[in-house]
C-alpha atoms as a PDB file:
ATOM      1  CA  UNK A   1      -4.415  20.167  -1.118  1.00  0.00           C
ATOM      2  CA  UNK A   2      -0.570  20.464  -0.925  1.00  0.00           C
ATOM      3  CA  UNK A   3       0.548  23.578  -3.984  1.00  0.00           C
ATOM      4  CA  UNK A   4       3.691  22.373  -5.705  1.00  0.00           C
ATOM      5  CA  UNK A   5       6.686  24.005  -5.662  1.00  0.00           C
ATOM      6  CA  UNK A   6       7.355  25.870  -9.022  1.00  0.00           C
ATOM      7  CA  UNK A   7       9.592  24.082 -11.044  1.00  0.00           C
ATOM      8  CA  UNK A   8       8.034  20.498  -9.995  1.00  0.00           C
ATOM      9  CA  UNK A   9       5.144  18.400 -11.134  1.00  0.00           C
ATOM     10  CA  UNK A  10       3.189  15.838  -8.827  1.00  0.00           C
ATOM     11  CA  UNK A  11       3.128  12.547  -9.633  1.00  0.00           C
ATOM     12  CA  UNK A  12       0.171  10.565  -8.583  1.00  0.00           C
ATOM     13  CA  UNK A  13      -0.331   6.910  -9.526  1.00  0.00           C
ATOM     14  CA  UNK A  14      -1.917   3.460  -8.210  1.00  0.00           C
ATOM     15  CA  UNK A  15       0.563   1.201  -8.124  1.00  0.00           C
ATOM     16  CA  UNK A  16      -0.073  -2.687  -7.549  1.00  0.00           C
ATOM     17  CA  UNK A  17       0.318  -3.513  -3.255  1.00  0.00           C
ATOM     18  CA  UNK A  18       3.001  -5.867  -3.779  1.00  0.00           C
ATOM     19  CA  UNK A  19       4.672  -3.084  -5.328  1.00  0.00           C
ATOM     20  CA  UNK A  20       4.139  -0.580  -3.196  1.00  0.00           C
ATOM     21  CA  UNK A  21       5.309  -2.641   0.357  1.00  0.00           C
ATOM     22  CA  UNK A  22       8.706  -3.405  -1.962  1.00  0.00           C
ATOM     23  CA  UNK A  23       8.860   0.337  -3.114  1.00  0.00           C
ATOM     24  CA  UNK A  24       8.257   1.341   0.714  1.00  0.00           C
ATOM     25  CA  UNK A  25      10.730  -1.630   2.423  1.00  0.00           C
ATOM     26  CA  UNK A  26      13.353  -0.223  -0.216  1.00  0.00           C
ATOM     27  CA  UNK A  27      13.050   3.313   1.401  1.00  0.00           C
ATOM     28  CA  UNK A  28      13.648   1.975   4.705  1.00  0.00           C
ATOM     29  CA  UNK A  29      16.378   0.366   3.674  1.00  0.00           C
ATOM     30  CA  UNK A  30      18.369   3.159   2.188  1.00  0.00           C
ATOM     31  CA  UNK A  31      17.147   5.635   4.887  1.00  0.00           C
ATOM     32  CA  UNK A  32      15.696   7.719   2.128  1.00  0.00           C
ATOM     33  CA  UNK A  33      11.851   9.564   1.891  1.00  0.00           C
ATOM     34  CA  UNK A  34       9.639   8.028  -0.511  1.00  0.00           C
ATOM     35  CA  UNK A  35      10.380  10.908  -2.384  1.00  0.00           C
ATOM     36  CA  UNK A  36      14.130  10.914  -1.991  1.00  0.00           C
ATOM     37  CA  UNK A  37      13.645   7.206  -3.544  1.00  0.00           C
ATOM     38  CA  UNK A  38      11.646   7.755  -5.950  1.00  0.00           C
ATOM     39  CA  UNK A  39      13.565  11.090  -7.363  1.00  0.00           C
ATOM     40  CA  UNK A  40      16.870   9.084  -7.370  1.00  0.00           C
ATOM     41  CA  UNK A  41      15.461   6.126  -9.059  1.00  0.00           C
ATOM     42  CA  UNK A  42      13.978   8.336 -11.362  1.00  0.00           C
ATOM     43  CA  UNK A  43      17.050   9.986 -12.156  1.00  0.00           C
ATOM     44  CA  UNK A  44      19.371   7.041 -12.409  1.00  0.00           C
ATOM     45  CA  UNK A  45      16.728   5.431 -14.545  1.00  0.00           C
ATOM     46  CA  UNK A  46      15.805   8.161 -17.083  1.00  0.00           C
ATOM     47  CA  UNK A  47      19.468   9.582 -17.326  1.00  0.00           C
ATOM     48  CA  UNK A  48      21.362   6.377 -17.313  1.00  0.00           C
ATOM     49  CA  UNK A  49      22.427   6.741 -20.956  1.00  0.00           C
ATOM     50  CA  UNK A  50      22.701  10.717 -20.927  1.00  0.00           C
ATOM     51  CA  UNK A  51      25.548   9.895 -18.438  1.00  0.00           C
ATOM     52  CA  UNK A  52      27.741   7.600 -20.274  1.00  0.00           C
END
């Protein structure tokens, strides 16, 4: 089993398939990790209003 790096938490979830090829196709087409993706949407998502 992969040990997180301090400071992070792993996220682990089943997510529908549909979902998951979108999720994945998105990746590709930003040239981004999954976890580069899913960080950024994350962030844009949770901090949105923090921002303004």
């Amino acid at each position: 089993m992969t040990k997180t790096p301090s400071g992070f938490k792993r996220l682990n979830a089943d997510i529908p398939e549909e979902l998951f090829k979108e999720f994945a196709k998105r990746c590709i087409e930003e040239g981004m990790s999954k976890k580069e993706f899913l960080v950024h949407l994350l962030e844009k998502e949770l901090f949105k209003d923090s921002k303004k």
